[in-house]
C-alpha atoms as a PDB file:
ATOM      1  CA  UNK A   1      -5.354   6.475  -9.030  1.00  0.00           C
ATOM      2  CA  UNK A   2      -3.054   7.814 -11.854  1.00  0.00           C
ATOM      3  CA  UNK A   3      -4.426  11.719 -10.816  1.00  0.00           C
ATOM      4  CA  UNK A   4      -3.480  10.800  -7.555  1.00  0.00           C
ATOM      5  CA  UNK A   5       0.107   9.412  -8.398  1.00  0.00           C
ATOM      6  CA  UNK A   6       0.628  12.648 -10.483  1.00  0.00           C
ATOM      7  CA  UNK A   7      -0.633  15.364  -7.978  1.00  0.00           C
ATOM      8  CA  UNK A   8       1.730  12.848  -5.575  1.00  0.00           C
ATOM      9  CA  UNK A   9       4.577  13.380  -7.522  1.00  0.00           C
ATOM     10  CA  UNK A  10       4.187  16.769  -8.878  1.00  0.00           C
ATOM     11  CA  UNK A  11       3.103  18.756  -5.984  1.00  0.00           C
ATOM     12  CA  UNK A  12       4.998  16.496  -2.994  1.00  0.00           C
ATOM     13  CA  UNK A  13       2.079  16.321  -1.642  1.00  0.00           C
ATOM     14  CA  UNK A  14       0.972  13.569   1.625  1.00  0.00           C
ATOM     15  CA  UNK A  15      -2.405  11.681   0.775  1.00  0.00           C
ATOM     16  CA  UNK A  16      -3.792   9.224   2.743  1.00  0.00           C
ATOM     17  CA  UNK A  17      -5.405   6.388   0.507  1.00  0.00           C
ATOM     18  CA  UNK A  18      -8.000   4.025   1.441  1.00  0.00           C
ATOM     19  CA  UNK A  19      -7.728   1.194  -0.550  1.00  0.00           C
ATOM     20  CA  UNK A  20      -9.404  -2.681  -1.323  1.00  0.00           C
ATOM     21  CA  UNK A  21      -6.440  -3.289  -3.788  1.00  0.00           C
ATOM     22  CA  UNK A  22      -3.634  -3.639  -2.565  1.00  0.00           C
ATOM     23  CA  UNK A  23      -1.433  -3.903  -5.125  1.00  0.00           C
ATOM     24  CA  UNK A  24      -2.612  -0.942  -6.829  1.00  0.00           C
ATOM     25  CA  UNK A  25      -1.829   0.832  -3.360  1.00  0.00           C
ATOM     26  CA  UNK A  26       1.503  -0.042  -2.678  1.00  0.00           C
ATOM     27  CA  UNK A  27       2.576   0.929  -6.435  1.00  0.00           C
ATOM     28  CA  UNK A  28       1.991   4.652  -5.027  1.00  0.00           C
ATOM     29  CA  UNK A  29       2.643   4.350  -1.815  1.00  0.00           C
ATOM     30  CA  UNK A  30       5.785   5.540   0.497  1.00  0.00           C
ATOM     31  CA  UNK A  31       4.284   3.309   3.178  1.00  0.00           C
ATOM     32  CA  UNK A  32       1.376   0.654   3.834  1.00  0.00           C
ATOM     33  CA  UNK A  33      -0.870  -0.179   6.923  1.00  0.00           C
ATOM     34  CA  UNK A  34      -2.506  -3.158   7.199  1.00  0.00           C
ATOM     35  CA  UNK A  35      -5.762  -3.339   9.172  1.00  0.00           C
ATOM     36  CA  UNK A  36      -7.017  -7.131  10.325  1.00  0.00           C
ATOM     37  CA  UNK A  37     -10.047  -7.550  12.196  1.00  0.00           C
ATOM     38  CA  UNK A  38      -9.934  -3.555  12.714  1.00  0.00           C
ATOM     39  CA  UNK A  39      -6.829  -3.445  14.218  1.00  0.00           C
ATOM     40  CA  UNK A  40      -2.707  -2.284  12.471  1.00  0.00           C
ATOM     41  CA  UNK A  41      -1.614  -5.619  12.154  1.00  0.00           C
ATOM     42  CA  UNK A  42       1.487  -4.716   9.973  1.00  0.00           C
ATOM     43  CA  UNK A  43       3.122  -1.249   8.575  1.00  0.00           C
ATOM     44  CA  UNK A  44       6.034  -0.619   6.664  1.00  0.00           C
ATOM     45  CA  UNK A  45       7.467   0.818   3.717  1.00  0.00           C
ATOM     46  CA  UNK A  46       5.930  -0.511   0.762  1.00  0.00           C
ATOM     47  CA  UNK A  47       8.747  -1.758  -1.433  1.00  0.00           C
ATOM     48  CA  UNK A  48       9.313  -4.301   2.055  1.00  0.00           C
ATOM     49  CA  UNK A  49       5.568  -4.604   2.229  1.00  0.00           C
ATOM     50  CA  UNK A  50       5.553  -5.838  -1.713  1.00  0.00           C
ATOM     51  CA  UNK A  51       8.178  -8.403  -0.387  1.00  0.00           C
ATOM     52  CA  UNK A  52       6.500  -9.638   2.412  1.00  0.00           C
ATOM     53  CA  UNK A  53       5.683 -13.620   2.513  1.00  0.00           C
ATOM     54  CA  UNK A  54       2.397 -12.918   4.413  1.00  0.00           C
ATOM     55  CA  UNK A  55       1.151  -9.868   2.416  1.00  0.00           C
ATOM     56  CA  UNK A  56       2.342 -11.940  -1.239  1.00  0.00           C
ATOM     57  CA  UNK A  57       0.512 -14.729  -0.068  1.00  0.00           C
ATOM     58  CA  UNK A  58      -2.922 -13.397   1.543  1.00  0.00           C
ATOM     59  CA  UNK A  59      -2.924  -9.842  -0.509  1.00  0.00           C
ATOM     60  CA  UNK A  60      -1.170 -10.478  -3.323  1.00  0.00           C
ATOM     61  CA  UNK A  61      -2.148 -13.696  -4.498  1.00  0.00           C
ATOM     62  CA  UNK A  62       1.325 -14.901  -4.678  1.00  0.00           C
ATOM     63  CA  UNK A  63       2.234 -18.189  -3.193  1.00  0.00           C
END
């Protein structure tokens, strides 16, 4: 994860990122999907995604 937040940052490159945790995905992300029963059942920028009641609480492990 940290090679790909450096070649991120330092070449401006776009990666697409498959990933189970979330929270480590949305600390390099620009944006998040989230699939539910194979299907986009939210997308948005991840700082709002972070923020997000339902992604804190099912995701997150925030109440």
């Amino acid at each position: 994860i940290d090679i790909i937040a450096k070649l991120r940052k330092e070449r401006g490159i776009s990666i697409l990122l498959v990933e189970q945790d979330v929270k480590v995905a949305l600390d390099i992300a620009d944006r998040g999907y989230v699939l539910e029963a194979g299907a986009v059942s939210i997308h948005d920028k991840a700082d709002k995604l972070v923020k997000n009641e339902h992604i804190k609480a099912a995701y997150l492990g925030v109440a």
